[in-house]
PDB file of N, CA and C in Angstrom:
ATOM      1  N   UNK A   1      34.037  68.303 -13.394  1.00  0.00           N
ATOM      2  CA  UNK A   1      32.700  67.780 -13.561  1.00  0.00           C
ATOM      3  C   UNK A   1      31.952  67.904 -12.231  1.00  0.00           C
ATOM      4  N   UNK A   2      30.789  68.352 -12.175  1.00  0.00           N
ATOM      5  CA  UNK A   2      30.108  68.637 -10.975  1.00  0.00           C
ATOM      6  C   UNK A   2      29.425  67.484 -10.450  1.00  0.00           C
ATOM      7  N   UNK A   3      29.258  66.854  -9.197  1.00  0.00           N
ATOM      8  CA  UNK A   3      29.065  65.321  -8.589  1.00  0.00           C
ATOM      9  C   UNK A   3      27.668  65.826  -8.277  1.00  0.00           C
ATOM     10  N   UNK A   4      26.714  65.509  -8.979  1.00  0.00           N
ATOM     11  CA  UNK A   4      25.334  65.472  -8.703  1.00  0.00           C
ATOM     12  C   UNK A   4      25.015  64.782  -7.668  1.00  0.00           C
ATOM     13  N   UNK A   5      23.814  64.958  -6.132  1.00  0.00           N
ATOM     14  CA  UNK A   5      23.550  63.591  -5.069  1.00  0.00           C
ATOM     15  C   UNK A   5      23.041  62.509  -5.878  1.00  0.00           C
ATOM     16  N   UNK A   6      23.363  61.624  -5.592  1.00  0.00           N
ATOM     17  CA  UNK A   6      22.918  59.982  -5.384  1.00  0.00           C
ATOM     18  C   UNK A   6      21.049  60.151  -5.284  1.00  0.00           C
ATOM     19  N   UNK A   7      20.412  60.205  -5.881  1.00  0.00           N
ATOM     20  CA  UNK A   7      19.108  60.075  -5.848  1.00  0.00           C
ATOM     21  C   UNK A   7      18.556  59.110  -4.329  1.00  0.00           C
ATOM     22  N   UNK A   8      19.137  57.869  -4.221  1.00  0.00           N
ATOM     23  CA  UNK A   8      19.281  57.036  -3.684  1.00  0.00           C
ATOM     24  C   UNK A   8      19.318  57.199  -2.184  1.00  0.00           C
ATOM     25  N   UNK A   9      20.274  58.272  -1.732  1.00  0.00           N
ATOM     26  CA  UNK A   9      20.953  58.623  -1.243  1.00  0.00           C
ATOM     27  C   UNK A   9      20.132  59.737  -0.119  1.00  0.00           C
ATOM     28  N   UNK A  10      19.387  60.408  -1.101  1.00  0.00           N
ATOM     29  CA  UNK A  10      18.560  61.675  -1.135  1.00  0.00           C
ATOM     30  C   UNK A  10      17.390  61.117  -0.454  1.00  0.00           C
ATOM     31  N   UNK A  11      16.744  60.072  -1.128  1.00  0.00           N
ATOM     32  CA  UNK A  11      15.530  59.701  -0.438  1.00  0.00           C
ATOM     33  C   UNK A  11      15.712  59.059   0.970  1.00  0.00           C
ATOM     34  N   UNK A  12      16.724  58.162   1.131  1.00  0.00           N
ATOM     35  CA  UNK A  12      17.217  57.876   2.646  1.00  0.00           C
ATOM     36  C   UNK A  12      16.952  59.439   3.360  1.00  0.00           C
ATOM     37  N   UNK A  13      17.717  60.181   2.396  1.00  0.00           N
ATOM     38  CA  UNK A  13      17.739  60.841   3.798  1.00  0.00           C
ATOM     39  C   UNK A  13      16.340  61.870   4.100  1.00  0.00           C
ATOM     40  N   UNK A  14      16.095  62.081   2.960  1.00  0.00           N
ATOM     41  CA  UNK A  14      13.744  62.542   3.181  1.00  0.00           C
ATOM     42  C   UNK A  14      13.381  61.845   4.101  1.00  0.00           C
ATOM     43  N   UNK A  15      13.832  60.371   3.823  1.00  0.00           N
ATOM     44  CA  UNK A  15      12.580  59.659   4.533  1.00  0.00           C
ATOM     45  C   UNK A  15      12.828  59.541   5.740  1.00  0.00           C
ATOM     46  N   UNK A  16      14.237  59.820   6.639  1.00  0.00           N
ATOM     47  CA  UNK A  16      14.496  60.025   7.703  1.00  0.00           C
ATOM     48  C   UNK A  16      14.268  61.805   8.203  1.00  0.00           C
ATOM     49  N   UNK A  17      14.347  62.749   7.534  1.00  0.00           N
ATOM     50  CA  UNK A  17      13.824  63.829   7.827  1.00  0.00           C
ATOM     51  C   UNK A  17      12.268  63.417   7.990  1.00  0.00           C
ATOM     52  N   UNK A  18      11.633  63.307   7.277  1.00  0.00           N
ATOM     53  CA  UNK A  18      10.303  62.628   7.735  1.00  0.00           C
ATOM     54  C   UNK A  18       9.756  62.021   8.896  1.00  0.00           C
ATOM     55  N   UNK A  19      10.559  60.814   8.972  1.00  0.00           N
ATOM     56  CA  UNK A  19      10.567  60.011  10.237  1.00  0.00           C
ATOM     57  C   UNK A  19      10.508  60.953  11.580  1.00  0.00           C
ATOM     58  N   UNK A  20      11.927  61.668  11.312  1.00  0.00           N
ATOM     59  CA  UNK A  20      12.388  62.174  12.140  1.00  0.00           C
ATOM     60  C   UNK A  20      11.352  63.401  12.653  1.00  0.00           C
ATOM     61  N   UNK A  21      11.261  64.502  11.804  1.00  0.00           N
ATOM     62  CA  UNK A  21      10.465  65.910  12.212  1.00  0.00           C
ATOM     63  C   UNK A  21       9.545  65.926  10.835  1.00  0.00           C
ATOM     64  N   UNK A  22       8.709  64.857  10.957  1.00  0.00           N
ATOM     65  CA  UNK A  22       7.285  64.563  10.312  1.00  0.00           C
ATOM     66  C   UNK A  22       6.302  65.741  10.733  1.00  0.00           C
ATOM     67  N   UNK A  23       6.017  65.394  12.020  1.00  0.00           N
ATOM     68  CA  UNK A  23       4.817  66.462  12.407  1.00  0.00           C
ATOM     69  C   UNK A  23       5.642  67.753  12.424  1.00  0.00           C
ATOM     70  N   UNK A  24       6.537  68.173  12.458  1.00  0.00           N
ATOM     71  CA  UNK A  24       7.252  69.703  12.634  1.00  0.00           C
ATOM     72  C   UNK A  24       6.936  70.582  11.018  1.00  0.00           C
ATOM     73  N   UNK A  25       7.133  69.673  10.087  1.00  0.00           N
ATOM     74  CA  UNK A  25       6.778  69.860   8.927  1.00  0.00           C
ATOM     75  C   UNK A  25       5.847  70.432   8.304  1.00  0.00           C
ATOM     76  N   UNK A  26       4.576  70.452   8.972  1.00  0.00           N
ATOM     77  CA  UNK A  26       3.075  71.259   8.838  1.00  0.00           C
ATOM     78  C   UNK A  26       2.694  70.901   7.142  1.00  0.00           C
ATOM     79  N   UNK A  27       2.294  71.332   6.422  1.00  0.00           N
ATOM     80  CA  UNK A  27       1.749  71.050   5.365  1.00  0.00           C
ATOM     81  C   UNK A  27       2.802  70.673   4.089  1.00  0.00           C
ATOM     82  N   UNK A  28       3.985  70.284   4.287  1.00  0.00           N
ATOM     83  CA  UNK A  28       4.973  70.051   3.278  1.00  0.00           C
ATOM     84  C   UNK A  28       4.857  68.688   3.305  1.00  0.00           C
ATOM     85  N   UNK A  29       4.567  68.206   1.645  1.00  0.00           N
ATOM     86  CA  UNK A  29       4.476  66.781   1.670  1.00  0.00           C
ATOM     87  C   UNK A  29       5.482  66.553   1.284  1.00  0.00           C
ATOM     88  N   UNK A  30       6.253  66.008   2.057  1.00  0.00           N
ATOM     89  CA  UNK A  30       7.718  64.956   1.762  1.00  0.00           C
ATOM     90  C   UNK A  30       7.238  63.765   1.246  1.00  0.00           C
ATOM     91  N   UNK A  31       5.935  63.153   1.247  1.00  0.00           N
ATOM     92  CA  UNK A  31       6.062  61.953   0.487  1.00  0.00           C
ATOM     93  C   UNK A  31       5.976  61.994  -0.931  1.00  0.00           C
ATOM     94  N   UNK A  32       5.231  62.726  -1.641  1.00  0.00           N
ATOM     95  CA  UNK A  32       5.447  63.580  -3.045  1.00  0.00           C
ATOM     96  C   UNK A  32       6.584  63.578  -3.309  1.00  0.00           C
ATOM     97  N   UNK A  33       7.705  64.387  -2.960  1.00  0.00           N
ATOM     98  CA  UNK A  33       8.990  64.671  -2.847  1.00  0.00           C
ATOM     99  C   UNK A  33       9.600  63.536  -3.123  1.00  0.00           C
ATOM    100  N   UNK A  34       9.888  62.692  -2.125  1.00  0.00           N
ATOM    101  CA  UNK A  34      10.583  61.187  -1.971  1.00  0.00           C
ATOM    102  C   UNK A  34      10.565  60.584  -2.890  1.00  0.00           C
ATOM    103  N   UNK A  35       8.696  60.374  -3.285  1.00  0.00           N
ATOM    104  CA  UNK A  35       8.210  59.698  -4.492  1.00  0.00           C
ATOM    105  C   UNK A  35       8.863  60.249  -5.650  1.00  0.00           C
ATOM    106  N   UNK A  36       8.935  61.248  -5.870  1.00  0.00           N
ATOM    107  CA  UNK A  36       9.355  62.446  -7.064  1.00  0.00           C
ATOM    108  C   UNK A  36      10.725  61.927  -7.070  1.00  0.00           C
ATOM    109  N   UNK A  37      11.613  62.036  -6.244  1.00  0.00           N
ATOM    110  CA  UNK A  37      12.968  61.690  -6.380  1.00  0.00           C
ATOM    111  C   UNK A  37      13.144  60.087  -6.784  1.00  0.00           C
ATOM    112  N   UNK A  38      12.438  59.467  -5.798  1.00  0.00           N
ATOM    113  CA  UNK A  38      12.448  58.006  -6.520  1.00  0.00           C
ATOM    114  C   UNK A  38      12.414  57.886  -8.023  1.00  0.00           C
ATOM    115  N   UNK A  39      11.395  57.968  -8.391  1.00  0.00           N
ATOM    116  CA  UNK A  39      11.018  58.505 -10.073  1.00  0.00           C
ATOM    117  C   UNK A  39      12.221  58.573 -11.043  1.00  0.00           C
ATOM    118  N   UNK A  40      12.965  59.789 -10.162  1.00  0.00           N
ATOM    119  CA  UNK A  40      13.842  60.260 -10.949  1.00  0.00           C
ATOM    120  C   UNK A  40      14.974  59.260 -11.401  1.00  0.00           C
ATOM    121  N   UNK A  41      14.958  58.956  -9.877  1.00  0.00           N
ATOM    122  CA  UNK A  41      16.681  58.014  -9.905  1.00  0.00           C
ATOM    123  C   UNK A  41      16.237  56.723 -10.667  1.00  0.00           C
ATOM    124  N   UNK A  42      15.164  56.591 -10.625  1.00  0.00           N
ATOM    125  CA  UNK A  42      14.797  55.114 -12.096  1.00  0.00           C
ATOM    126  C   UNK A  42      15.243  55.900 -12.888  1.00  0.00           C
ATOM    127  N   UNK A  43      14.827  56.661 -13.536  1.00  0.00           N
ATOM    128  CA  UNK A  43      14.856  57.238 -14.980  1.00  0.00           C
ATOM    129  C   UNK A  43      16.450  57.216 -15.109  1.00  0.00           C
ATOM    130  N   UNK A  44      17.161  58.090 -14.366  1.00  0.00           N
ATOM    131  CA  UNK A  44      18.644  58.365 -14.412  1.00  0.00           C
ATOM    132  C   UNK A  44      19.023  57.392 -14.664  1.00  0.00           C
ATOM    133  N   UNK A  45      18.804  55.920 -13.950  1.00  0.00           N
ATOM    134  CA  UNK A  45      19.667  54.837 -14.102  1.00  0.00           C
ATOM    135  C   UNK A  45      19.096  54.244 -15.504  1.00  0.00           C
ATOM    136  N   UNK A  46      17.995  54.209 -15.958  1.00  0.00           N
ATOM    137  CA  UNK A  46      17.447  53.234 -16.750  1.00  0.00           C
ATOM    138  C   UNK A  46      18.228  54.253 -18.187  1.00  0.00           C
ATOM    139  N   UNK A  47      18.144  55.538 -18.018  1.00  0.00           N
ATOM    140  CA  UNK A  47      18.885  55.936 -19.353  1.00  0.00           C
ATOM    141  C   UNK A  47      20.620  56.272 -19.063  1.00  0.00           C
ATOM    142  N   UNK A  48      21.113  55.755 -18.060  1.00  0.00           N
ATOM    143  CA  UNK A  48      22.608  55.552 -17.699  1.00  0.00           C
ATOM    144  C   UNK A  48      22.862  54.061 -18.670  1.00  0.00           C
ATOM    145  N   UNK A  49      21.738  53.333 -18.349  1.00  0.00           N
ATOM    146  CA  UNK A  49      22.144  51.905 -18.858  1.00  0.00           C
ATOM    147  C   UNK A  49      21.805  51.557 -20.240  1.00  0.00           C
ATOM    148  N   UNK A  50      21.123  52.850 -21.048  1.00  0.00           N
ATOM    149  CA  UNK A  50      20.302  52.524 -22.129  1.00  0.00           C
ATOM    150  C   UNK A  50      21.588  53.613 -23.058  1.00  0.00           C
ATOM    151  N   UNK A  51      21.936  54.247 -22.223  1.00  0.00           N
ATOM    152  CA  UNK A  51      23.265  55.167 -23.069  1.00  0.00           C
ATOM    153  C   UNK A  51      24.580  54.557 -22.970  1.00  0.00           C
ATOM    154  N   UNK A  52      24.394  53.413 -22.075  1.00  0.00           N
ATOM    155  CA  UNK A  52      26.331  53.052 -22.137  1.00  0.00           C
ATOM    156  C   UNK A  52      25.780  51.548 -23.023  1.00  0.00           C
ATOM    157  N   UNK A  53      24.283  50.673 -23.475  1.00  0.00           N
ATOM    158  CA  UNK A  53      24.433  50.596 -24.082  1.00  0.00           C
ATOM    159  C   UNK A  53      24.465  50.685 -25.998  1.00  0.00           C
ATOM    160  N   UNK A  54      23.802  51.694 -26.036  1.00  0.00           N
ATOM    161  CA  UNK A  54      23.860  52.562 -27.461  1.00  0.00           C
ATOM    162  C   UNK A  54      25.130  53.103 -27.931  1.00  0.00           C
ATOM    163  N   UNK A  55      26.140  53.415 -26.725  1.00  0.00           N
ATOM    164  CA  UNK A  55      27.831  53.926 -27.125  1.00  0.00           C
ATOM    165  C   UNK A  55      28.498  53.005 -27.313  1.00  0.00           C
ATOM    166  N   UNK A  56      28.265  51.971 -26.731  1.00  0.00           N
ATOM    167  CA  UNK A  56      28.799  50.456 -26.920  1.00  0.00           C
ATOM    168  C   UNK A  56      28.313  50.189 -28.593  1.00  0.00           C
ATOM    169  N   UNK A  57      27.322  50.157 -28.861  1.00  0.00           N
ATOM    170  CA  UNK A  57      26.912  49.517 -29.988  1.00  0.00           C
ATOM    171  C   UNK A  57      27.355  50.316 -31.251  1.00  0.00           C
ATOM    172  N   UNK A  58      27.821  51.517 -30.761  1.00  0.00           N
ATOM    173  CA  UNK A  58      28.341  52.415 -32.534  1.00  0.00           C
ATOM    174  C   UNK A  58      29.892  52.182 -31.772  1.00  0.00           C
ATOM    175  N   UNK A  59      30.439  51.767 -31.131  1.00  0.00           N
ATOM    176  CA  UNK A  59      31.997  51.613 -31.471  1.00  0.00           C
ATOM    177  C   UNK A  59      32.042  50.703 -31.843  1.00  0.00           C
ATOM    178  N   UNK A  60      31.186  49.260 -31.265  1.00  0.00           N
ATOM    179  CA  UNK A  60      31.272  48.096 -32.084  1.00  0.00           C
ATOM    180  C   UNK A  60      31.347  48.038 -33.518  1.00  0.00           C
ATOM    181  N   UNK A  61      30.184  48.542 -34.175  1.00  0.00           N
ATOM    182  CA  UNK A  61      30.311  49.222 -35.576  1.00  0.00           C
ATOM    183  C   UNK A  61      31.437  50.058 -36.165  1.00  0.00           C
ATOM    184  N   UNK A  62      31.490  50.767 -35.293  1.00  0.00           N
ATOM    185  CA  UNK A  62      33.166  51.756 -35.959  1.00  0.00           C
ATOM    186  C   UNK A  62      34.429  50.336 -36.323  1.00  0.00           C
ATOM    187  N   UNK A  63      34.250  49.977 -35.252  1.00  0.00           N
ATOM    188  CA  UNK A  63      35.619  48.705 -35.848  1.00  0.00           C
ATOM    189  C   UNK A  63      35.425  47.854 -37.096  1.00  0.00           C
TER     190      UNK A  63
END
């Protein structure tokens, strides 16, 4: 199974590339980006938690 990054994880580290070599960057908006990834990692988690519980609820039923 392939270990996708940590969304979480990802934006720490934008926002320290940012921090870090902000002005080196020239017209690349990393805050878009960051934001964009933020976004994501809600979504991931909110349908991580909305799928373990919907699998939960048809085994309950299977028994």
């Amino acid at each position: 199974m392939t270990q996708w990054p940590n969304p979480i994880e990802t934006v720490v580290g934008l926002e320290m590339c940012r921090d870090l070599y902000g002005k080196n960057m020239g017209d690349f908006d990393l805050t878009t980006l960051i934001d964009s990834y933020d976004k994501t990692g809600r979504m991931i988690y909110n349908l991580a938690k909305s799928w373990t519980t919907f699998t939960d609820g048809r085994r309950d039923r299977a028994s």
